[in-house]
Protein backbone atom coordinates (compact mmCIF):
# COMPACT_ATOMS: atom_id res chain seq x y z
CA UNK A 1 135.73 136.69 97.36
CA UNK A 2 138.51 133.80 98.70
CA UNK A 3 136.02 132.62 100.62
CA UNK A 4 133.44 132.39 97.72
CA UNK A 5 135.66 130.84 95.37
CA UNK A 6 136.78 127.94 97.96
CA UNK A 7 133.03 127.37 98.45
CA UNK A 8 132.28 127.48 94.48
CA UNK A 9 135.01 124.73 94.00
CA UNK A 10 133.67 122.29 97.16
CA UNK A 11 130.19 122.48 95.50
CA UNK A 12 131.22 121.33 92.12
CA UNK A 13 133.98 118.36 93.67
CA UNK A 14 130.86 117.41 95.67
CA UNK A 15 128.46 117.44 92.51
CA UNK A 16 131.02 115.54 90.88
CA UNK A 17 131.28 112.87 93.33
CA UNK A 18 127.64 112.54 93.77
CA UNK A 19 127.32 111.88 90.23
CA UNK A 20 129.93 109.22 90.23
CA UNK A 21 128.02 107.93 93.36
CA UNK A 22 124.88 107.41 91.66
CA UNK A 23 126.40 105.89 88.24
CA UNK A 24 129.16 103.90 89.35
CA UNK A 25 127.44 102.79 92.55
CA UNK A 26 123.74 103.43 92.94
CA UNK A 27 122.43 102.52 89.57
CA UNK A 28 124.51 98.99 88.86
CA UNK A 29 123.28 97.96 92.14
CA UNK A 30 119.72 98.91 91.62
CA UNK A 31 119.53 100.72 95.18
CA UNK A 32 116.28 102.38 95.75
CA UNK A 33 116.17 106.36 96.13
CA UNK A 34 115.84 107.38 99.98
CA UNK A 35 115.23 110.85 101.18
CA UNK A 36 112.31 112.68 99.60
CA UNK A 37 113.02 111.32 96.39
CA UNK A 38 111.94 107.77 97.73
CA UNK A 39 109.16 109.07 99.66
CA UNK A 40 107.46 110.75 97.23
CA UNK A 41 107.57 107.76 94.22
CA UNK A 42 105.96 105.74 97.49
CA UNK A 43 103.48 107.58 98.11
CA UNK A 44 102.84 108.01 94.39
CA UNK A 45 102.49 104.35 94.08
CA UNK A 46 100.19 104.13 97.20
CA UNK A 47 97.77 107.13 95.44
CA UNK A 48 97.99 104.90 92.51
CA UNK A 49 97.00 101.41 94.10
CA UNK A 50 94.90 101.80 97.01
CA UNK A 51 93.10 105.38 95.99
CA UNK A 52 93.35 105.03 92.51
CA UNK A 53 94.87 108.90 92.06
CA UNK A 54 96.94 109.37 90.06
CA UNK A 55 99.30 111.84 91.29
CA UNK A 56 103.28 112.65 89.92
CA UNK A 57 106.12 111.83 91.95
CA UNK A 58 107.62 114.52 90.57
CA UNK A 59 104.85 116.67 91.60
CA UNK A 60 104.68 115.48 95.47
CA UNK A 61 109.01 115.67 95.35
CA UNK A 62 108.63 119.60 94.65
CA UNK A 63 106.06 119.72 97.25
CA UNK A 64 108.47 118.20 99.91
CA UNK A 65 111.03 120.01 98.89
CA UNK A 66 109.45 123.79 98.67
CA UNK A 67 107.99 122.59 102.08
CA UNK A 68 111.48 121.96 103.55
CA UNK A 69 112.82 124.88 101.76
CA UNK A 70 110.69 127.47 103.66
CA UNK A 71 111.48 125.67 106.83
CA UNK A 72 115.37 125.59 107.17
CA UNK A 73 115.05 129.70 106.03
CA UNK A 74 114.32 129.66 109.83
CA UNK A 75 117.50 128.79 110.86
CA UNK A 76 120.03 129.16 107.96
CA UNK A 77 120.16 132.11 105.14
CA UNK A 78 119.57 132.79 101.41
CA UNK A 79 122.71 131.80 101.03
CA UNK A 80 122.39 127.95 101.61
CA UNK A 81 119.27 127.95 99.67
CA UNK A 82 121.25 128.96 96.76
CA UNK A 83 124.60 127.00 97.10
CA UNK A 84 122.24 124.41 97.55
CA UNK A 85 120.26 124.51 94.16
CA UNK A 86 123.99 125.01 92.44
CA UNK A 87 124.93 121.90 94.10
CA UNK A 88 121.87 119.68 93.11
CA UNK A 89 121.65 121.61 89.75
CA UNK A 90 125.20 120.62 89.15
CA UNK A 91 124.87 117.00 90.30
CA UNK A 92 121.94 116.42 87.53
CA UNK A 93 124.36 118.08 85.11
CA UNK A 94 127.04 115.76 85.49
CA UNK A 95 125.15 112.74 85.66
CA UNK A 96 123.93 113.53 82.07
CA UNK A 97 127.71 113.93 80.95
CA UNK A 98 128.58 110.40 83.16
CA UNK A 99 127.93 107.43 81.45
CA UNK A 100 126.93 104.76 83.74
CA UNK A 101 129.71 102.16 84.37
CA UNK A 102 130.27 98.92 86.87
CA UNK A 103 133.56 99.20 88.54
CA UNK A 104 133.19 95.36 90.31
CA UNK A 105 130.11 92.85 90.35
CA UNK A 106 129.61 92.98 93.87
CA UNK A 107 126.40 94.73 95.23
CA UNK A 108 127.65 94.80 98.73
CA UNK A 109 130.85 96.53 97.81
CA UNK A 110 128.81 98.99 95.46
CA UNK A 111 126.90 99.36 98.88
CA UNK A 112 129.41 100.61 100.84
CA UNK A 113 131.87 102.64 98.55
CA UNK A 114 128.90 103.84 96.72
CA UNK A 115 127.80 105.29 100.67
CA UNK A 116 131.51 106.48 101.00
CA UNK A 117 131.57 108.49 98.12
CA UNK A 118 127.77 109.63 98.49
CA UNK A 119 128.66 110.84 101.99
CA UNK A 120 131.76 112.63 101.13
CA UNK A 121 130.14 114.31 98.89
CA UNK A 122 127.29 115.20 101.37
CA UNK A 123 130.21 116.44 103.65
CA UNK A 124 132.16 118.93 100.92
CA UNK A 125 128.22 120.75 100.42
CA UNK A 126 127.81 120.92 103.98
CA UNK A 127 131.29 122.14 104.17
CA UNK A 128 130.83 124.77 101.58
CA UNK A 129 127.44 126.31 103.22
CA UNK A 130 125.37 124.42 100.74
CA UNK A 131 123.40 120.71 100.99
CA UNK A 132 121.54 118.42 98.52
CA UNK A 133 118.23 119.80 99.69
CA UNK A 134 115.58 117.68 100.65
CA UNK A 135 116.10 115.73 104.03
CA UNK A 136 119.56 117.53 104.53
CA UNK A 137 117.33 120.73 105.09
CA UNK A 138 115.04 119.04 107.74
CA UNK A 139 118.61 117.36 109.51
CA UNK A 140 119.88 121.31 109.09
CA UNK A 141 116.81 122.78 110.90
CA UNK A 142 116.23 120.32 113.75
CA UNK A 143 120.18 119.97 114.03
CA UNK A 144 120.38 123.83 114.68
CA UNK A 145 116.88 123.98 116.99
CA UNK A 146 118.03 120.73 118.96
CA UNK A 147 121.76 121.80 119.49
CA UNK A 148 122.97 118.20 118.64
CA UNK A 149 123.86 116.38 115.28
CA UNK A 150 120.36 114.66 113.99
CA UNK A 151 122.01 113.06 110.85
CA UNK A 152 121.01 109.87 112.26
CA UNK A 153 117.53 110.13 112.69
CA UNK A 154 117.53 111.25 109.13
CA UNK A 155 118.91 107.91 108.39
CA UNK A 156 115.76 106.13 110.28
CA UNK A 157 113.31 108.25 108.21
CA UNK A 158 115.28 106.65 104.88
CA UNK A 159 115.84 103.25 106.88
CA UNK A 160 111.78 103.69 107.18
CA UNK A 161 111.25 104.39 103.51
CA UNK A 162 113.40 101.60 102.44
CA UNK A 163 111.93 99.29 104.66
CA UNK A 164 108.54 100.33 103.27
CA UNK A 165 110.08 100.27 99.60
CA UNK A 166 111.07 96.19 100.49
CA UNK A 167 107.26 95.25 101.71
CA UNK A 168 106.11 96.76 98.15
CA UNK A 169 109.33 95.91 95.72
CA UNK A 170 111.67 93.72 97.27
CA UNK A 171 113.53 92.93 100.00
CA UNK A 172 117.14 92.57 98.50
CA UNK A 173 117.71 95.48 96.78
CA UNK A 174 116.41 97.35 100.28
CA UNK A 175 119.04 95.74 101.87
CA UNK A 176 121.65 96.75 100.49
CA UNK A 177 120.09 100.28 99.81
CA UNK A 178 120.07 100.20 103.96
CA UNK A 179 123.78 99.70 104.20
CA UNK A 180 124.32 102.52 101.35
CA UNK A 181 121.92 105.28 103.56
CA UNK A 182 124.17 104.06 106.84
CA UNK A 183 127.83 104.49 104.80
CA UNK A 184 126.74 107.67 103.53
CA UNK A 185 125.74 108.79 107.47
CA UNK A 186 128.63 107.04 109.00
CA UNK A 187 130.30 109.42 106.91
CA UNK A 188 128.74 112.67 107.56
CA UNK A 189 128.84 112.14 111.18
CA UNK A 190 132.84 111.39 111.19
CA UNK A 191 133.47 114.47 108.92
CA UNK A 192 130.86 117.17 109.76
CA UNK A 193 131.73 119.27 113.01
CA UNK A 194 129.31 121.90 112.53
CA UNK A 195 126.68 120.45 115.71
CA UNK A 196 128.92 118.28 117.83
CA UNK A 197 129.46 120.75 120.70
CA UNK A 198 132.56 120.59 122.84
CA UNK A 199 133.09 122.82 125.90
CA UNK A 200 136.29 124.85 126.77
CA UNK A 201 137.98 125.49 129.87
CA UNK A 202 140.46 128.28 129.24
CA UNK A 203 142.85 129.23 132.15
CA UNK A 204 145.00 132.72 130.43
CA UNK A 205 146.61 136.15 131.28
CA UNK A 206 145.67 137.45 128.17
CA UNK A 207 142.12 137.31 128.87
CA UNK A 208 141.26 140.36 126.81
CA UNK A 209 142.21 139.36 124.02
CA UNK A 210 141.27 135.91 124.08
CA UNK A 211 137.49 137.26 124.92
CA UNK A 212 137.86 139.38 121.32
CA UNK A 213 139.15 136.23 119.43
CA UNK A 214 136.23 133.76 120.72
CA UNK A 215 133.65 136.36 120.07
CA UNK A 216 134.92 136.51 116.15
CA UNK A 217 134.73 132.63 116.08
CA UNK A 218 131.43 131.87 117.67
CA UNK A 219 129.31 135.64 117.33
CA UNK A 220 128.66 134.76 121.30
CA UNK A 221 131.12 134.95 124.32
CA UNK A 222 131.98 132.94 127.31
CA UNK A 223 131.98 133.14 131.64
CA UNK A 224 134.39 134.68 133.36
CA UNK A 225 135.50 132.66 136.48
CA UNK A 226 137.72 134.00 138.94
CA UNK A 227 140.52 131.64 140.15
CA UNK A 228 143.89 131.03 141.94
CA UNK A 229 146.81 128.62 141.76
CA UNK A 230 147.22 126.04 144.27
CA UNK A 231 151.11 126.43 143.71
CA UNK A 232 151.88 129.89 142.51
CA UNK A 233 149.10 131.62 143.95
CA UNK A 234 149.06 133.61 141.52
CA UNK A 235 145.12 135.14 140.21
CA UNK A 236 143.85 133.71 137.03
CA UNK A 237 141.20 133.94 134.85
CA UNK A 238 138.94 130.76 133.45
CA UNK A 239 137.30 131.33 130.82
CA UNK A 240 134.03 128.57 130.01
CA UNK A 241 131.85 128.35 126.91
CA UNK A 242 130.56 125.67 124.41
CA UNK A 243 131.07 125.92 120.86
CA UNK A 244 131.05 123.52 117.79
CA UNK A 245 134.39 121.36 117.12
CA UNK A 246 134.68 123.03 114.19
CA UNK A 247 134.66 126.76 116.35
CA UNK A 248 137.12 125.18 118.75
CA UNK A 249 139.65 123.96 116.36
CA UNK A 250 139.71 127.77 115.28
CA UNK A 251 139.57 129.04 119.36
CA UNK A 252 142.43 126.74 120.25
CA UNK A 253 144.73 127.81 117.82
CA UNK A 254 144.53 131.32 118.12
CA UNK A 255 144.71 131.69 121.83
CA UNK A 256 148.29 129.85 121.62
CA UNK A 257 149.15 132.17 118.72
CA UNK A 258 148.25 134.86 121.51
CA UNK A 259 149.20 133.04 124.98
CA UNK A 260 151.74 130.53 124.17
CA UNK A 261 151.48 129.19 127.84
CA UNK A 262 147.37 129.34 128.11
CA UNK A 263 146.03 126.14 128.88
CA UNK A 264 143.27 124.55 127.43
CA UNK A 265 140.70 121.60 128.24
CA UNK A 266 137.97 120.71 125.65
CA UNK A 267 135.26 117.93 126.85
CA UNK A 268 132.80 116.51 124.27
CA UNK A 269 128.89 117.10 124.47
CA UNK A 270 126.00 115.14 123.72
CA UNK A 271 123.44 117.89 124.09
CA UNK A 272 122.96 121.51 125.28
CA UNK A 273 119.87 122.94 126.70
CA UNK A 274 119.13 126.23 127.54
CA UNK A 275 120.55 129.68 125.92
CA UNK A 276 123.28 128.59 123.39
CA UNK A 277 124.05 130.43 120.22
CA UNK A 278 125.11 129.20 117.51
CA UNK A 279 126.08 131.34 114.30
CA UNK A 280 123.23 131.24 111.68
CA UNK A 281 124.45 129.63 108.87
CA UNK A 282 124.38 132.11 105.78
């Protein structure tokens, strides 16, 4: 119920912010909408032109998103779907309470904060199990099937759109829409631990009990690697595995909590292939 409540309370801060993002920031500066949102009123206006259909955005933007929806329920639960529709339910709410304002009259600077804020707000849903649907489910699902972090080549699919939005609108305002979509990632990818992996080297006496502790963390458990000191020659017991940062923050702590004198060494990694675990998101 803690743990619900904490969750409840990220989503709305995060709804919040991405309200102010899009009123303060967004709007004022006239950025165009990335994501699905910007796909679908492009292809909208391509039906329109060239075939002469005449086809809602809205309509294609439910498509996409139902689409994406059924996808990332292979790798994440019923849970995210519906922290997720809180948090984009809540972010339309409070952007019909927000009056739009102009804090300075400076597009580049409405560029970058406006990313800041955006991807803070990205980063509180993602922290609280939930997203803003759309192309945050399809960085989710190939994040989770690739092992790795694929927040930037979400950004190239929006850096795509908006470079297709500047051929058919205008180049300025995709611009600075560009530096907005790489704030917002810069962001997420500084703040969200989740899929960059780290591996730990565990050397402890208390190998039983760390074993417990890192299968509560990570739902998977680590080799066993006989070994002797140089010095002491005394037996010892490494312990290897990869987890998230997130995981490892978590492992660290509570094997000093148990072993006081266990030493760790964490390495950073790109990529994992292979069998590796990770928890299913809820």
């Amino acid at each position: 119920m803690k743990k619900e409540l904490k969750y409840i309370i990220l989503i709305i801060l995060s709804s919040l912010l991405s309200a102010i993002a899009v009123q303060g920031f967004v709007e004022p500066a006239h950025l165009y909408p990335a994501g699905f949102l910007g796909l679908s009123v492009f292809i909208s206006n391509i039906l329109s032109s060239f075939l002469h259909m005449n086809l809602s955005f809205n309509l294609i933007y439910l498509i996409l998103n139902v689409l994406s929806t059924f996808l990332v329920l292979q790798v994440a639960g019923k849970k995210l779907i519906i922290y997720s529709v809180l948090q984009y339910s809540l972010v339309s709410l409070f952007i019909s309470i927000i009056p739009k304002f102009m804090l300075v009259d400076d597009f580049m600077l409405l560029s970058i904060f406006g990313g800041i804020i955006a991807g803070i707000s990205c980063w509180l849903a993602l922290d609280a199990n939930a997203s803003s649907g759309g192309t945050d489910f399809i960085a989710i699902f190939f994040s989770t099937k690739l092992n790795k972090n694929c927040w930037t080549e979400v950004m190239i699919l929006n850096i795509m759109i908006l470079t297709l939005a500047g051929v058919f609108f205008g180049w300025q305002d995709s611009f600075y829409s560009m530096i907005y979509q790489f704030m917002v990632t810069a962001v997420i990818n500084k703040l969200y631990n989740r899929y960059n992996l780290v591996s730990l080297h565990i050397i402890t006496d208390k190998q039983d009990e760390v074993e417990n502790l890192i299968f509560k963390a990570t739902n998977h458990t680590a080799t066993k690697i006989d070994a002797s000191g140089l010095y002491s020659k005394e037996q010892k017991s490494v312990l290897y595995l990869v987890c998230n940062l997130y995981e490892s923050q978590k492992i660290s702590s509570g094997i000093l909590s148990i072993d006081p004198n266990a030493f760790i060494a964490e390495t950073k990694i790109s990529k994992v292939n292979g069998n590796y675990h990770q928890e299913k998101l809820q």
